[in-house]
Protein backbone atom coordinates (compact mmCIF):
# COMPACT_ATOMS: atom_id res chain seq x y z
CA UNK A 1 -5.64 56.66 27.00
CA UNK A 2 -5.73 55.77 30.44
CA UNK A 3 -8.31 56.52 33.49
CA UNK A 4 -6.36 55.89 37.07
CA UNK A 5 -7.97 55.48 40.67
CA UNK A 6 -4.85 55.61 43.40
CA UNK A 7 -5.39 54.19 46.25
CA UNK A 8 -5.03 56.64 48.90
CA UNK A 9 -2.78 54.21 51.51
CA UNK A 10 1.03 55.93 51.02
CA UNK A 11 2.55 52.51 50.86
CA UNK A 12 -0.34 51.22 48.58
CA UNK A 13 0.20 54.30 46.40
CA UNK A 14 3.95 53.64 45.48
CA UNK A 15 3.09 50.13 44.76
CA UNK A 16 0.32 51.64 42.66
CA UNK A 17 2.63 54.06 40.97
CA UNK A 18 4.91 51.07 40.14
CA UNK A 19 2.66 48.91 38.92
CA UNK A 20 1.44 51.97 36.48
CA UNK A 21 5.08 52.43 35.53
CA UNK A 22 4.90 48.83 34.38
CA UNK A 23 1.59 49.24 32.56
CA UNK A 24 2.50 52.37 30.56
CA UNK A 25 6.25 50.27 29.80
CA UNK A 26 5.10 49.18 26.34
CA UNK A 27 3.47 52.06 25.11
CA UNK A 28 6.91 54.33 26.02
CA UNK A 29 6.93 55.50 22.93
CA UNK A 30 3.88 56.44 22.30
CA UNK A 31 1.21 59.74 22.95
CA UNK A 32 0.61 59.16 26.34
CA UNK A 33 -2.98 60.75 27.58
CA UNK A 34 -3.18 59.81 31.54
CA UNK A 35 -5.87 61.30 33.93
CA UNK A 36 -7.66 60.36 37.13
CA UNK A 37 -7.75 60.62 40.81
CA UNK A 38 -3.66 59.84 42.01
CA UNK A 39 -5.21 60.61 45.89
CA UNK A 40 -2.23 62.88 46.38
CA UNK A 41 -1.58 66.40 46.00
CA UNK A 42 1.50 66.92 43.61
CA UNK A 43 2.68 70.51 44.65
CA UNK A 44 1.54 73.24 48.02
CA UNK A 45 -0.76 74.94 45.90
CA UNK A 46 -2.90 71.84 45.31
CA UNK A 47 -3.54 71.73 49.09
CA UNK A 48 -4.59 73.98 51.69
CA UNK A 49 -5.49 72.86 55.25
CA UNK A 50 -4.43 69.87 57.47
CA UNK A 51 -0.83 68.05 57.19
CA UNK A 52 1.14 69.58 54.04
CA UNK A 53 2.12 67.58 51.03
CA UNK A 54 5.34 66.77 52.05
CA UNK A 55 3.38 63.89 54.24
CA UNK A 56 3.80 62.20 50.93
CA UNK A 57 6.93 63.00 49.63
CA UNK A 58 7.42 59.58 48.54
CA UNK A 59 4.44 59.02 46.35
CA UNK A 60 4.81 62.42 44.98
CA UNK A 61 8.34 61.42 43.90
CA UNK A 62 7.18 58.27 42.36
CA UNK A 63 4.55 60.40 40.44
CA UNK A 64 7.22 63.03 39.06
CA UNK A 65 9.34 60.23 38.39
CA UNK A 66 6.72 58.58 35.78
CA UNK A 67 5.57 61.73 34.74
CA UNK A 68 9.21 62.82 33.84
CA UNK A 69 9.93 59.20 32.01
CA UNK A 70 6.93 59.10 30.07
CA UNK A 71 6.84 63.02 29.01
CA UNK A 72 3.59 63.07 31.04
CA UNK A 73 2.11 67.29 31.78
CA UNK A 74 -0.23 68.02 33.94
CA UNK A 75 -2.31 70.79 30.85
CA UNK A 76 -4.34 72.52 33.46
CA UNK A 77 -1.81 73.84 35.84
CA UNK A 78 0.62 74.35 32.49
CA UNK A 79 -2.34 76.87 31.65
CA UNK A 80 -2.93 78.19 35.07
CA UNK A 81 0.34 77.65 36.62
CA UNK A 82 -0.84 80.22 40.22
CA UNK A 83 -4.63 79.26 40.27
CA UNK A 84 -6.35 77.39 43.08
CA UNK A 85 -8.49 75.26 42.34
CA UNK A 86 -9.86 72.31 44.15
CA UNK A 87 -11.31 68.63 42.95
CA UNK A 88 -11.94 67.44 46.51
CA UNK A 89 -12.71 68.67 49.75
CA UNK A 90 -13.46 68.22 53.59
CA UNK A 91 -15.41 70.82 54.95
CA UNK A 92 -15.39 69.81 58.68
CA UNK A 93 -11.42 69.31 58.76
CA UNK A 94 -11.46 72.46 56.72
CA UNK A 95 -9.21 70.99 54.07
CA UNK A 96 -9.18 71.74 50.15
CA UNK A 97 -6.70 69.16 47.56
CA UNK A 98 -6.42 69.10 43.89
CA UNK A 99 -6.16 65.02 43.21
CA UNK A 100 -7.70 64.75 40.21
CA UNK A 101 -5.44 65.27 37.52
């Protein structure tokens, strides 16, 4: 059982992401439960306003990439897979993100 805290710096994210690849290394083989705040929103739906998510393509590659190794889901969207729902927001920007996962 882990609790993360991303940074929210793109390059200090995919050193983040790495470093959590390392951490979760040993336990490969094992039930995995991973939550927290990555800073980043994974997919268009988890963002509305402001730059899209592409702006971090990277770190949301990195992310995919240790969710895909380590059989990692993200439950909530699995059970509402076209909801909007938002964990952080910025009302004068006018800018809604899921980062929380």
């Amino acid at each position: 059982l882990s609790n993360t805290y991303a940074p929210n710096d793109i390059t200090a994210q995919i050193a983040f992401s790495r470093n959590l690849e390392n951490f979760l290394l040993p336990y490969a083989d094992s039930q995995i439960i991973l939550g927290g705040d990555l800073n980043c929103s994974l997919a268009p739906i988890n963002k509305t306003g402001e730059a899209p998510v592409q702006k971090k393509q990277k770190v949301i590659d990195e992310t995919k990439g240790i969710s895909g190794r380590f059989k990692l889901q993200d439950i909530w969207r699995g059970q509402y897979p076209t909801k909007k729902q938002y964990t952080w927001r910025n009302n004068f920007l006018k800018v809604l993100c899921r980062l929380d996962y």
